[in-house]
N, C-alpha and C. Protein backbone atom coordinates (compact mmCIF):
# COMPACT_ATOMS: atom_id res chain seq x y z
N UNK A 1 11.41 -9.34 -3.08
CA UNK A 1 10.65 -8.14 -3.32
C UNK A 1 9.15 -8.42 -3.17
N UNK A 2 8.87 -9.57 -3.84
CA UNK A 2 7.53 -9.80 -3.89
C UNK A 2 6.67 -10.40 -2.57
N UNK A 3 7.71 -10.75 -1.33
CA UNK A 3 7.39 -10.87 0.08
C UNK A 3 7.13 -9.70 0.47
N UNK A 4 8.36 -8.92 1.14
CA UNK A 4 8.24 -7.66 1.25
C UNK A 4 6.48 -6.61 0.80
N UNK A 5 6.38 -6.85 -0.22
CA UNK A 5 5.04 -6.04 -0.20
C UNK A 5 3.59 -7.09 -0.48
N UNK A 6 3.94 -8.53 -0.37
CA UNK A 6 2.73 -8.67 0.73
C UNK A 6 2.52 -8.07 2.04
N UNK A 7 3.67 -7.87 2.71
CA UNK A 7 4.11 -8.19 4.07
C UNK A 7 3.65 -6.30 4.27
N UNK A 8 3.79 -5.69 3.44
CA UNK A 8 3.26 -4.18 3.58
C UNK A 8 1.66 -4.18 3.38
N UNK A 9 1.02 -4.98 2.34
CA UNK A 9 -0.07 -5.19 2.42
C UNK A 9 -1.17 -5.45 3.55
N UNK A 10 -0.20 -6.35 4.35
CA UNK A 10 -0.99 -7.09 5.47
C UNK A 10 -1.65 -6.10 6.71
N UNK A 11 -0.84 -4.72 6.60
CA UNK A 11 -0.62 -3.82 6.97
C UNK A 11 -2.14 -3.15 7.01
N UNK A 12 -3.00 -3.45 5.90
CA UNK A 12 -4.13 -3.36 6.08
C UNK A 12 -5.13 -3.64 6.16
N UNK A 13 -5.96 -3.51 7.32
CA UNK A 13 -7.35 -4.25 7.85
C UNK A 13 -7.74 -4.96 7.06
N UNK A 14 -8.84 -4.28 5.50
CA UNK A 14 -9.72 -4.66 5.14
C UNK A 14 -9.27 -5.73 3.93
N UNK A 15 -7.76 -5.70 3.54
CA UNK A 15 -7.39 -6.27 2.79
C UNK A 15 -6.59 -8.04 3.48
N UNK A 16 -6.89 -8.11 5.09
CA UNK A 16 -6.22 -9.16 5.51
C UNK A 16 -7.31 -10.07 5.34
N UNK A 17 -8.76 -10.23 5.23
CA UNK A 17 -9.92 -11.21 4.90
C UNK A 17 -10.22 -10.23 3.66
N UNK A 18 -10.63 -11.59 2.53
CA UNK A 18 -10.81 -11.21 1.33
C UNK A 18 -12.63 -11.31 1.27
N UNK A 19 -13.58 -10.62 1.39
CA UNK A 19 -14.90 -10.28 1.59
C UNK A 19 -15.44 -9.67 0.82
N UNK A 20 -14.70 -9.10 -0.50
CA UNK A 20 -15.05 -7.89 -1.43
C UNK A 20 -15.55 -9.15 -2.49
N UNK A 21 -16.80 -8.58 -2.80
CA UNK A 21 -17.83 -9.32 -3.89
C UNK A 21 -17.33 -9.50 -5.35
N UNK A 22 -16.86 -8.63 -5.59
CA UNK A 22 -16.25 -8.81 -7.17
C UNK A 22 -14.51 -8.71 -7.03
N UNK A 23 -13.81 -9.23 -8.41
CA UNK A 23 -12.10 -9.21 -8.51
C UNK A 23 -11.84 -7.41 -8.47
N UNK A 24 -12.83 -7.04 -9.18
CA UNK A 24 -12.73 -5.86 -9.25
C UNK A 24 -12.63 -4.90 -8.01
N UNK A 25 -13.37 -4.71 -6.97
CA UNK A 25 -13.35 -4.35 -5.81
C UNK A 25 -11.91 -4.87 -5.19
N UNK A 26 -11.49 -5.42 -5.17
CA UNK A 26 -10.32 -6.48 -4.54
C UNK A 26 -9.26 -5.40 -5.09
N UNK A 27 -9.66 -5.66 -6.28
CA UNK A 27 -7.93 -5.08 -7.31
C UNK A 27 -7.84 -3.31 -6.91
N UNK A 28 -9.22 -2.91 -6.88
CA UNK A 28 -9.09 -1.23 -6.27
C UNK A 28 -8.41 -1.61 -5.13
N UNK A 29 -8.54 -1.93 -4.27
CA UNK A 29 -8.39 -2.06 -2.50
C UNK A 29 -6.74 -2.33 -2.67
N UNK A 30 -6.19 -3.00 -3.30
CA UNK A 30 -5.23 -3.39 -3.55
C UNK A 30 -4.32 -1.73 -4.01
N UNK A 31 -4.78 -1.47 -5.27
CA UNK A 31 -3.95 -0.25 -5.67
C UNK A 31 -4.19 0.62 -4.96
N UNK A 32 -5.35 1.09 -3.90
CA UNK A 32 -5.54 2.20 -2.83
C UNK A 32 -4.13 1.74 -2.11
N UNK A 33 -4.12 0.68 -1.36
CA UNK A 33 -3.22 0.55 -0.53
C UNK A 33 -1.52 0.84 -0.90
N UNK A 34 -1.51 0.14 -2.43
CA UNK A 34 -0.08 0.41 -2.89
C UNK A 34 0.41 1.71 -3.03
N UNK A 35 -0.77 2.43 -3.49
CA UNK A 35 -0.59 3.88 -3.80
C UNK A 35 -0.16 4.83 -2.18
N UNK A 36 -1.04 4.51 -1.24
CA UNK A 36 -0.70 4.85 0.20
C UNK A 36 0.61 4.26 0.60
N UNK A 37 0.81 3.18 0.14
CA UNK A 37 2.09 3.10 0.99
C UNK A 37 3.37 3.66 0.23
N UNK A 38 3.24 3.89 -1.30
CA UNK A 38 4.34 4.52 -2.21
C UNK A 38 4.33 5.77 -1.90
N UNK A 39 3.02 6.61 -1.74
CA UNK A 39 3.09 7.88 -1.53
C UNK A 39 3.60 8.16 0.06
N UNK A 40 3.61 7.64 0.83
CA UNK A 40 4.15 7.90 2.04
C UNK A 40 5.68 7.89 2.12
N UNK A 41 6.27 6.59 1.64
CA UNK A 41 7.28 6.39 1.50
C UNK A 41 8.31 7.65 0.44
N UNK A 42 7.51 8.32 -0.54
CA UNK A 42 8.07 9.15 -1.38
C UNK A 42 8.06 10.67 -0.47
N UNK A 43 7.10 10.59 0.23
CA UNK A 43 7.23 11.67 1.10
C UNK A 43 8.09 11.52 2.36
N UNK A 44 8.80 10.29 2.93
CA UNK A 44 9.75 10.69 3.25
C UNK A 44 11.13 10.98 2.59
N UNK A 45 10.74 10.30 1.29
CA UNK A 45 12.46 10.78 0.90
C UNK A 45 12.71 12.38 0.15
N UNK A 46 11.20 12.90 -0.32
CA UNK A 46 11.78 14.15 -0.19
C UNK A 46 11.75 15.19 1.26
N UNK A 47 11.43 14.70 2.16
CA UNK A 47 12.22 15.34 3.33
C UNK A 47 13.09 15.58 3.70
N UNK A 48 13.74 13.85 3.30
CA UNK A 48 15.08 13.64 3.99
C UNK A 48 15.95 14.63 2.89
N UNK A 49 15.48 14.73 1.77
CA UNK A 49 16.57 15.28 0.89
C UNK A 49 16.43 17.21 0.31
N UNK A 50 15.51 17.25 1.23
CA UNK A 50 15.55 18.71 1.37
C UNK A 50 16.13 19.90 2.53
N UNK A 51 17.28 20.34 1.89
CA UNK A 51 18.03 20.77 2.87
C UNK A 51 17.85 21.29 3.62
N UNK A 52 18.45 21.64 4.93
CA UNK A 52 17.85 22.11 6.49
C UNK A 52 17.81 23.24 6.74
């Protein structure tokens, strides 16, 4: 599991070189990305599960 969403992480530019000045900056960039990739992913499954 814990491969897997590096491996989604990597996925984004600014987070593949670590350049952000504080932990803090880092750890936002981090939950922006998790949040984008959960919310995408949740939006396909209520597609798939809304009837035709």
């Amino acid at each position: 599991m814990v491969e897997r969403s590096f491996s989604w992480i990597t996925r984004y530019r600014r987070l593949n070189t670590i350049f952000e000045q504080t932990k803090e900056h880092l750890v936002a960039f981090v939950e922006i990305a998790f949040i984008s990739i959960l919310s995408r992913r949740l939006k396909r499954l209520v597609t798939q599960a809304a009837p035709a």
